[in-house]
N, C-alpha and C. Protein backbone atom coordinates (compact mmCIF):
# COMPACT_ATOMS: atom_id res chain seq x y z
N UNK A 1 0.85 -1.17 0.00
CA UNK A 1 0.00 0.00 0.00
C UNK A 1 0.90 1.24 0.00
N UNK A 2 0.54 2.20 -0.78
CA UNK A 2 1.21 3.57 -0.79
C UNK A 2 0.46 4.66 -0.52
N UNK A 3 1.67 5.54 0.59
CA UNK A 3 1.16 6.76 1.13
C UNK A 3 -0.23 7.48 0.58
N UNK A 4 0.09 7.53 -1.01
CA UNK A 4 -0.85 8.06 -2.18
C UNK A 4 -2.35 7.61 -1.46
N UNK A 5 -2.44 6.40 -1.08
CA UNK A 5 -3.97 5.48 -1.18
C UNK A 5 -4.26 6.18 0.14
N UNK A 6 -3.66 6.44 1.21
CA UNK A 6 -3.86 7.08 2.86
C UNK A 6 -4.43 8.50 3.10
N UNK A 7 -3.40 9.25 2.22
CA UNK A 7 -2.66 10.58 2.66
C UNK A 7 -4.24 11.38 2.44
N UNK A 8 -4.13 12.53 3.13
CA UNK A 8 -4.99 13.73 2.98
C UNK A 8 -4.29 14.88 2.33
N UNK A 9 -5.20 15.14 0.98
CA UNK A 9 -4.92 16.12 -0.07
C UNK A 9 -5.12 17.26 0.41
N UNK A 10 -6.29 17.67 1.20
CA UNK A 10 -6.77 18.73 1.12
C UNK A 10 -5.79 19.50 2.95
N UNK A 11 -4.86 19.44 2.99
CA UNK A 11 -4.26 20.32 3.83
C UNK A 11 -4.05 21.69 4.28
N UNK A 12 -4.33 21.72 5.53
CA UNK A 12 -3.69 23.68 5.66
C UNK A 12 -2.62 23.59 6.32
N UNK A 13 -1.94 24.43 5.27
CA UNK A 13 -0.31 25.11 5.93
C UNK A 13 -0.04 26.33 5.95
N UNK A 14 1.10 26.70 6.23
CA UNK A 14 1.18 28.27 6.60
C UNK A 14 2.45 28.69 5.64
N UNK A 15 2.80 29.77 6.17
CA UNK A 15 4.51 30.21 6.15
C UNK A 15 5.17 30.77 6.72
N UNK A 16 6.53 30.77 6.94
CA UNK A 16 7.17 31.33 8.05
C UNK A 16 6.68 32.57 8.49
N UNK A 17 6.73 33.39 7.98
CA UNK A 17 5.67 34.31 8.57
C UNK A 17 4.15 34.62 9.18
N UNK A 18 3.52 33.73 8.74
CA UNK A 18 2.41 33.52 9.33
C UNK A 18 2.39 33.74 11.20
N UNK A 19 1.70 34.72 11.62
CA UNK A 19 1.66 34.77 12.94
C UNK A 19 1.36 33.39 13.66
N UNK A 20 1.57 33.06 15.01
CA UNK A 20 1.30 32.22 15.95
C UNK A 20 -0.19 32.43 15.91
N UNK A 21 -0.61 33.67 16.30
CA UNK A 21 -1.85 33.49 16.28
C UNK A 21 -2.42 33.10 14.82
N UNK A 22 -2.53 33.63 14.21
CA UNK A 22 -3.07 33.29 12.66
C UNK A 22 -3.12 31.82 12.83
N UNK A 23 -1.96 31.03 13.10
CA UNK A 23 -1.42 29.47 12.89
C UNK A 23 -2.51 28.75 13.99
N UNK A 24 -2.63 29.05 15.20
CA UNK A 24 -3.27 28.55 15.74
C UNK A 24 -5.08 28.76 15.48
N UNK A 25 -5.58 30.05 15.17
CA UNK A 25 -6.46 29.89 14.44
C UNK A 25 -7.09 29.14 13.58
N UNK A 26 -6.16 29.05 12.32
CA UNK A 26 -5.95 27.91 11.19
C UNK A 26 -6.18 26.37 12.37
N UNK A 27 -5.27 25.99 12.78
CA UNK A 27 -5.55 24.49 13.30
C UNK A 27 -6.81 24.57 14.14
N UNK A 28 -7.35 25.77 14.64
CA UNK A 28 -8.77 25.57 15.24
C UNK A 28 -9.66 25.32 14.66
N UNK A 29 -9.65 26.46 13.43
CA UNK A 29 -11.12 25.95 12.48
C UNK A 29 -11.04 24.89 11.75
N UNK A 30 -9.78 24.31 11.21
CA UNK A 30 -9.15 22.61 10.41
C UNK A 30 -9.27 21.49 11.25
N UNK A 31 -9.63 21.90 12.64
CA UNK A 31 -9.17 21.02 13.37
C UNK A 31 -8.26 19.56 13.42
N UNK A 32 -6.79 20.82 12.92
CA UNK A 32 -5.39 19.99 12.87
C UNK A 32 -4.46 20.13 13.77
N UNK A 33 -3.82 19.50 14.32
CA UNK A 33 -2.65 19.55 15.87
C UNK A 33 -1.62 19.92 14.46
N UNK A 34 -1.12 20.09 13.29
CA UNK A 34 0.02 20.29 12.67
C UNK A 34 -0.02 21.08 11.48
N UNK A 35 0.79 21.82 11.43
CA UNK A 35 1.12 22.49 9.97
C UNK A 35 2.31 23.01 8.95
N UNK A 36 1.74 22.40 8.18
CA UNK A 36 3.64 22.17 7.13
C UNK A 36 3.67 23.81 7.14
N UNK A 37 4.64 24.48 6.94
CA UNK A 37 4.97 25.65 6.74
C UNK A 37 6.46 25.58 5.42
N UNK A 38 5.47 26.43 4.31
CA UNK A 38 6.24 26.44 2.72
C UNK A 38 6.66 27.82 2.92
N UNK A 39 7.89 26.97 1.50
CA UNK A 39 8.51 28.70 1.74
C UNK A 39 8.06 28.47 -0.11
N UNK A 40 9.45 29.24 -1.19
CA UNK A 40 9.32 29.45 -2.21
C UNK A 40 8.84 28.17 -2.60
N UNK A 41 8.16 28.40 -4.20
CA UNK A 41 7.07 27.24 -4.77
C UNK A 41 6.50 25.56 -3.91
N UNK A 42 6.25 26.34 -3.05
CA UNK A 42 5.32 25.74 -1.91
C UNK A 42 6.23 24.58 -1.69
N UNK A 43 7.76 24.65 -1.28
CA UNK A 43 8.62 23.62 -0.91
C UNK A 43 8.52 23.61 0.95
N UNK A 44 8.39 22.76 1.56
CA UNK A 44 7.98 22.36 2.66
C UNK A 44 9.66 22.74 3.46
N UNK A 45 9.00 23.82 4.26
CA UNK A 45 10.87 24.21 4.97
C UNK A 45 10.80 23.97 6.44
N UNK A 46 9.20 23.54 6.81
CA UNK A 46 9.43 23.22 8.51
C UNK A 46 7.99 22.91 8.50
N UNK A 47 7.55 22.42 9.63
CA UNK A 47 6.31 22.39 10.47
C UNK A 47 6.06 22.38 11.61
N UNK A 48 5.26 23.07 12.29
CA UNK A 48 4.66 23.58 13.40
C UNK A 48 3.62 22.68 14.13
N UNK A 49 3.53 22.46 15.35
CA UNK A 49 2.59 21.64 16.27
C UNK A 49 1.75 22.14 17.04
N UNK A 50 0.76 22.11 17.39
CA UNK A 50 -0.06 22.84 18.36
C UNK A 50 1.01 23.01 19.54
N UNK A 51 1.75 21.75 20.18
CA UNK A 51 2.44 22.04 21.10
C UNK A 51 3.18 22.59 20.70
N UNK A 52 3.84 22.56 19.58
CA UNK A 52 4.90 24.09 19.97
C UNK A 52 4.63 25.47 19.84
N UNK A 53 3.35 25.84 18.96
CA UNK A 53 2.72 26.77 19.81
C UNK A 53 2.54 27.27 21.41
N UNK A 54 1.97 26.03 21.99
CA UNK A 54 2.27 26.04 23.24
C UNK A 54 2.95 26.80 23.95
N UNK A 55 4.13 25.52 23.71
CA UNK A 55 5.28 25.65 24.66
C UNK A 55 5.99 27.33 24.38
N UNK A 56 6.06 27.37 23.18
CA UNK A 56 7.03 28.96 22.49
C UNK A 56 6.13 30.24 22.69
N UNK A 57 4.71 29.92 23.12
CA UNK A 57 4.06 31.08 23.37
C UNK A 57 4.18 31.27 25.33
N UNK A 58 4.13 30.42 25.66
CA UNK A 58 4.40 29.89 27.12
C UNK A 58 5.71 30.54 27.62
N UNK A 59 6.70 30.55 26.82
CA UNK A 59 8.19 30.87 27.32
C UNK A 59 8.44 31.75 26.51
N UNK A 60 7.99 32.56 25.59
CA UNK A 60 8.47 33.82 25.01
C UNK A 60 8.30 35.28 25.01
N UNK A 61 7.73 35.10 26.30
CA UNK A 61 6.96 36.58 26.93
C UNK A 61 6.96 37.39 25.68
N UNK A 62 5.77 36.89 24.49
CA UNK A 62 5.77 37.72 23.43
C UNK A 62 3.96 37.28 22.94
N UNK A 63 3.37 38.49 22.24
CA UNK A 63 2.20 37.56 21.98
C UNK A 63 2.23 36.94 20.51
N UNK A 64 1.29 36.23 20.83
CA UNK A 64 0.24 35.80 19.56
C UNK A 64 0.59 36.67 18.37
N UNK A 65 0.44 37.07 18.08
CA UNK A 65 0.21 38.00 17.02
C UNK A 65 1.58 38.69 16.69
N UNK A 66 2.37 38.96 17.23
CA UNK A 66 4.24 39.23 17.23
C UNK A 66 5.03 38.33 17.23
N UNK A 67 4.70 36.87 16.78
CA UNK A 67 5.75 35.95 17.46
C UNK A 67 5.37 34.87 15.89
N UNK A 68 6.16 34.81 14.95
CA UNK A 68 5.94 34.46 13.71
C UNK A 68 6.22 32.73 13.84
N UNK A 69 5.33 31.72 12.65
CA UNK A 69 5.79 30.64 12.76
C UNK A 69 7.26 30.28 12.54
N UNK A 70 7.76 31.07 11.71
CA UNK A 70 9.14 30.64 11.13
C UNK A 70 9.86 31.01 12.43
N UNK A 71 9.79 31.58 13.51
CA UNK A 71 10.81 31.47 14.79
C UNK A 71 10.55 30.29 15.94
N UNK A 72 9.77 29.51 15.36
CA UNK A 72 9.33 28.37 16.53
C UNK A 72 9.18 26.95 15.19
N UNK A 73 9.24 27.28 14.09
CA UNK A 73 8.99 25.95 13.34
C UNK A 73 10.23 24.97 13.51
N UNK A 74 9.72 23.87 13.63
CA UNK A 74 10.85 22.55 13.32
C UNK A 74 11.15 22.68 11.76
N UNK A 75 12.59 22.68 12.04
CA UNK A 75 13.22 22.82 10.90
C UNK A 75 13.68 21.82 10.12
N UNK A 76 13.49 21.42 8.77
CA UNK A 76 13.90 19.66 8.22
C UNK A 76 13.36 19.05 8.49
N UNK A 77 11.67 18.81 8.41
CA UNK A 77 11.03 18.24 8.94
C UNK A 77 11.20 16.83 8.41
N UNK A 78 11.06 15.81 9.12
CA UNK A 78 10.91 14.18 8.41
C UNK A 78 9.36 14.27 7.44
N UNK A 79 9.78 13.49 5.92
CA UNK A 79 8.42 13.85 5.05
C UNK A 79 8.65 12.50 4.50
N UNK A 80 7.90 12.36 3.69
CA UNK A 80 8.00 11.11 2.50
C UNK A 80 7.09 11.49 1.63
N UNK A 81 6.90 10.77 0.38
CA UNK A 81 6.66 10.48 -0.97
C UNK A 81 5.19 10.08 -0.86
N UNK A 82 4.70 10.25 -1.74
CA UNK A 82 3.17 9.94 -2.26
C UNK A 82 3.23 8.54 -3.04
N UNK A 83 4.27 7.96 -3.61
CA UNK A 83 4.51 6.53 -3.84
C UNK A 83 5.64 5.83 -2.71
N UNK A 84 6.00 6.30 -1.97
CA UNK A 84 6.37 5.71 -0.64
C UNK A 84 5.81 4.34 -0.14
N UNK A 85 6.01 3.42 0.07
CA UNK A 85 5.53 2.75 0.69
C UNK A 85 4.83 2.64 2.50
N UNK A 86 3.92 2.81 2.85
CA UNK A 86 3.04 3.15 3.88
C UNK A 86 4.17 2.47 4.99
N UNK A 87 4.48 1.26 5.14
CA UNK A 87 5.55 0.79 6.03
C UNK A 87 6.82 1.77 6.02
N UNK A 88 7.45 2.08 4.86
CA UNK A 88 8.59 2.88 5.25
C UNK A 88 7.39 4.04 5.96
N UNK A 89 6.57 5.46 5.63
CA UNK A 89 6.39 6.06 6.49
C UNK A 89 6.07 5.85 7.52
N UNK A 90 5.95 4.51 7.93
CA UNK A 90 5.56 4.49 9.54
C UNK A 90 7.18 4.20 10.42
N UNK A 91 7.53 3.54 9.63
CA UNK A 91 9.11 3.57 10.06
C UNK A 91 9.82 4.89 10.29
N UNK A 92 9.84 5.84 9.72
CA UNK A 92 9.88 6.93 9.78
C UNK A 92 9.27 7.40 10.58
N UNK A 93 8.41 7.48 11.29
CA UNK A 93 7.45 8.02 12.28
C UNK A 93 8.20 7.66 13.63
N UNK A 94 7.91 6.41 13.20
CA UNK A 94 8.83 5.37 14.77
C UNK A 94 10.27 5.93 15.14
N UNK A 95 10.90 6.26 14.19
CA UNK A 95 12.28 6.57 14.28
C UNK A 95 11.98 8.00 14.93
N UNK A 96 11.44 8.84 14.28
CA UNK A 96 11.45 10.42 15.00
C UNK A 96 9.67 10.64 15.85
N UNK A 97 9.56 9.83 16.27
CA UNK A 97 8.28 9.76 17.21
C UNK A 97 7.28 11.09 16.91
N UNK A 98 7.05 10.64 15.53
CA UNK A 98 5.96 11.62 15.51
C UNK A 98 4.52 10.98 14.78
N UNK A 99 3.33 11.82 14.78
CA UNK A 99 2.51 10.91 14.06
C UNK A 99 1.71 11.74 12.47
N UNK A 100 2.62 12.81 12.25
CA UNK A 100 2.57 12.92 10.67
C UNK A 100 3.59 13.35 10.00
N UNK A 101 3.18 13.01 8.73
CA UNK A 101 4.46 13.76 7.85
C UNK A 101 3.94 14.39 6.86
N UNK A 102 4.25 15.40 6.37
CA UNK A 102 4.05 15.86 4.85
C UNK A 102 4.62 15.45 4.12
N UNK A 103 3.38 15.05 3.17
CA UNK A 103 4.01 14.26 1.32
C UNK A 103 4.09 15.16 0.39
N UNK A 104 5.79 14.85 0.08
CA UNK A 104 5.99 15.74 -1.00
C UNK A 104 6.01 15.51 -2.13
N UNK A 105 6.23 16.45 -3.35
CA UNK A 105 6.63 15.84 -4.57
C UNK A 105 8.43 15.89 -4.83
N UNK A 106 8.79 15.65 -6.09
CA UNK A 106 10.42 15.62 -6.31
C UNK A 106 10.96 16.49 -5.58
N UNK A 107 10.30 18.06 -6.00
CA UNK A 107 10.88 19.28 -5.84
C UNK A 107 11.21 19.30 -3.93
N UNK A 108 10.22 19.07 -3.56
CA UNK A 108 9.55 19.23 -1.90
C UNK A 108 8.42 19.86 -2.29
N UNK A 109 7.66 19.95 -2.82
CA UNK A 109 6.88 21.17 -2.65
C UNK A 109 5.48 19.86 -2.10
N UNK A 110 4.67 20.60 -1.07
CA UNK A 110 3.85 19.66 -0.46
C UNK A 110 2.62 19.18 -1.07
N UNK A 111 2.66 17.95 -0.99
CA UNK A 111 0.88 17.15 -2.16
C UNK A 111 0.16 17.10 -0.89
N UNK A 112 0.07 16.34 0.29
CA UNK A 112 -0.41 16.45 1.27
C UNK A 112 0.53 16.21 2.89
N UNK A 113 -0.66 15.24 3.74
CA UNK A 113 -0.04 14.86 4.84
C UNK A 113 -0.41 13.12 5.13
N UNK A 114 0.13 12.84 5.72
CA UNK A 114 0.41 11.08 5.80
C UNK A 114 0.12 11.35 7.70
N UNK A 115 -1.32 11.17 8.13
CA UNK A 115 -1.10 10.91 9.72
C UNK A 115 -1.89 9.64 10.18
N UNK A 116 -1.24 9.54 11.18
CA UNK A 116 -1.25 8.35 11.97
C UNK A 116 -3.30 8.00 12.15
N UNK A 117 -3.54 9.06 12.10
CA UNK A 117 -5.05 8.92 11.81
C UNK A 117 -5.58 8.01 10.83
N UNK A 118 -4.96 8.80 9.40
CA UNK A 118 -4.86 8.38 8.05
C UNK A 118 -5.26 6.75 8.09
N UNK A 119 -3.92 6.55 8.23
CA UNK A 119 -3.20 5.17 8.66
C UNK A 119 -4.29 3.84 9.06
N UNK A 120 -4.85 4.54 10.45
CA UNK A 120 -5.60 3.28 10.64
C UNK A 120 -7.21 3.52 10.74
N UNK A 121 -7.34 4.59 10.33
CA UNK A 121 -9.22 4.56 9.60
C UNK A 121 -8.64 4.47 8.29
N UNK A 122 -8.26 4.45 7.77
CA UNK A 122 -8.51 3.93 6.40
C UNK A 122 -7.78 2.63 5.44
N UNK A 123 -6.93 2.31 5.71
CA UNK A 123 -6.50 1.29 5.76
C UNK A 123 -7.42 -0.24 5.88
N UNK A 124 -6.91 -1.12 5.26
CA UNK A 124 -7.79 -2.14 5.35
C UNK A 124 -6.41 -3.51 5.16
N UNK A 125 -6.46 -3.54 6.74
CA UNK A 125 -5.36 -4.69 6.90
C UNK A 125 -5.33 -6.25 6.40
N UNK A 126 -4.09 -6.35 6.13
CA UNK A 126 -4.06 -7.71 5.06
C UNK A 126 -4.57 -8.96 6.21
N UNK A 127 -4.78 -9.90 5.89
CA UNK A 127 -5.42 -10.87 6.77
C UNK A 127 -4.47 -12.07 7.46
N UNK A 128 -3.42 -11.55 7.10
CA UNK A 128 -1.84 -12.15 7.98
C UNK A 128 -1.13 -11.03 9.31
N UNK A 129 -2.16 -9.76 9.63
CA UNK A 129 -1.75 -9.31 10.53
C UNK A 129 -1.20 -8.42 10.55
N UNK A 130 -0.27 -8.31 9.38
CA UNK A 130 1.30 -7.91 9.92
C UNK A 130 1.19 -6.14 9.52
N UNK A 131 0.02 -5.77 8.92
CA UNK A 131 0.08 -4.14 8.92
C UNK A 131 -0.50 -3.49 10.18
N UNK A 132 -1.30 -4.40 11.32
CA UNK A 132 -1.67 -4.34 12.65
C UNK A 132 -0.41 -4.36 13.45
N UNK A 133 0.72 -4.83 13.10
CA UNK A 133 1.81 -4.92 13.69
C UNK A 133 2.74 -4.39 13.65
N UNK A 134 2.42 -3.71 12.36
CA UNK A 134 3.31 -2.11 11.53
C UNK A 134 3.02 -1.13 12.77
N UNK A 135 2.01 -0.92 12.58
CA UNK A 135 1.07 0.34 13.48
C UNK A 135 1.06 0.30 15.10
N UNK A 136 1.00 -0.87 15.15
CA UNK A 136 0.92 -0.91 16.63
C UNK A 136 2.80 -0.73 17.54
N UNK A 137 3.72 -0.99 16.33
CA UNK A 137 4.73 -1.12 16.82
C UNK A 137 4.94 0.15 16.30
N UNK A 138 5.02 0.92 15.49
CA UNK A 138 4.84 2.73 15.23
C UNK A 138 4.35 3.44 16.69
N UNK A 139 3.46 3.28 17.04
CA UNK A 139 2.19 3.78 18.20
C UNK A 139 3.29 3.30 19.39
N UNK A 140 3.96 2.48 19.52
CA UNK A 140 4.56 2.10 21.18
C UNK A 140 5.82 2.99 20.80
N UNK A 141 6.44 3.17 19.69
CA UNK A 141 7.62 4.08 19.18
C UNK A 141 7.23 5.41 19.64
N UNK A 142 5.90 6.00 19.19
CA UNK A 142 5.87 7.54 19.46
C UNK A 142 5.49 7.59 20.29
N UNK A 143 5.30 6.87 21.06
CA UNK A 143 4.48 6.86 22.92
C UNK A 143 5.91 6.66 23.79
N UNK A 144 7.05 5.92 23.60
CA UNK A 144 8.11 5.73 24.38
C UNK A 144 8.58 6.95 24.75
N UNK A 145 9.11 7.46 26.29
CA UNK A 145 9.48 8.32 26.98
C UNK A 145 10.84 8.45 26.93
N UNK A 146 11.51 9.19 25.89
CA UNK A 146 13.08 9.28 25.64
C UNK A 146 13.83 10.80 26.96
N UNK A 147 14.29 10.45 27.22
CA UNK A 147 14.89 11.85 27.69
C UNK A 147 15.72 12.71 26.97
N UNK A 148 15.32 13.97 26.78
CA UNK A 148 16.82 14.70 26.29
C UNK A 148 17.41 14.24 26.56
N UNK A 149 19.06 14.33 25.99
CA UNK A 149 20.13 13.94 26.28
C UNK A 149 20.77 15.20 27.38
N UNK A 150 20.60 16.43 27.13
CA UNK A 150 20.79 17.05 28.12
C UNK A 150 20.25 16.90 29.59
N UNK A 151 19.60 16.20 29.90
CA UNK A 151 18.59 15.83 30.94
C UNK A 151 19.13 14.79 31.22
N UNK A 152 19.49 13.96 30.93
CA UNK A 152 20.25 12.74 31.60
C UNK A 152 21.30 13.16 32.50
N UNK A 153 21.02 12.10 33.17
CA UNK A 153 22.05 12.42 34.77
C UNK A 153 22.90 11.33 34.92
N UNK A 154 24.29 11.44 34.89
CA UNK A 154 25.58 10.82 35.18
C UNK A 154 25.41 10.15 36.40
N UNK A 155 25.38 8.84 36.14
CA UNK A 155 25.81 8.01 37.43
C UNK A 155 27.64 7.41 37.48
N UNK A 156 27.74 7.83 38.90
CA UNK A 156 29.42 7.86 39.10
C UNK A 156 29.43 6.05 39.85
């Protein structure tokens, strides 16, 4: 199965400039936790999370409305292909514990998003299991509690 057969076309994204507030707006009325943020010919240069809205409005004694996506976006975001194979993007997911990606084309420029939603309402698992076992072992990946590495504490 490929990303293509999953993915959601109809996406909202932003751009680095796009205010925090604006951005969070957008995911209120879409009701989306994520948003690819394009720069020139709609090439995918980061994306934004509700939580990092959050957290960057939380700690930047700045508001809403002064505090642009492009100073809080994840930068290089992990993406894949619209002929991708659905197992590599979940592998991908597992590896950087997240539960979407934006699908690009050659250029980057974004076709849609590939989320973990996607994935398992629509999907229709083979009858050997093993795409229940894709997902479920994806899902214990982005649920595992990693610590920063700065946060780790030296035992002597």
């Amino acid at each position: 199965m490929q990303v293509e057969d999953l993915m959601t076309k109809d996406v909202s994204f932003c751009i680095p400039s796009t205010s925090t507030a604006a951005a969070a707006e957008l995911m209120w009325t879409r009701d989306c936790g994520v948003l690819p943020v394009v720069g020139d010919s709609d090439r995918v240069v980061g994306i934004v999370t509700d939580r990092d809205l959050f957290i960057a409005l939380g700690t930047s004694n700045r508001s809403a409305s002064e505090l642009p996506v492009g100073e809080i976006m994840q930068r290089e975001p992990a993406v894949c292909a619209s002929d991708d194979d659905v197992r590599s993007a979940l592998r991908t997911m597992a590896e950087r514990q997240i539960h979407r990606l934006p699908v690009v084309d050659k250029s980057g420029a974004l076709e849609g998003i590939l989320s973990m939603n996607d994935i398992v309402l629509k999907a229709k698992p083979g009858t050997d299991g093993v795409f229940k076992d894709d997902v479920i072992r994806t899902l214990k990946a982005i649920c595992e509690h990693r610590q920063p590495a700065q946060s780790k504490q030296a035992t002597a």
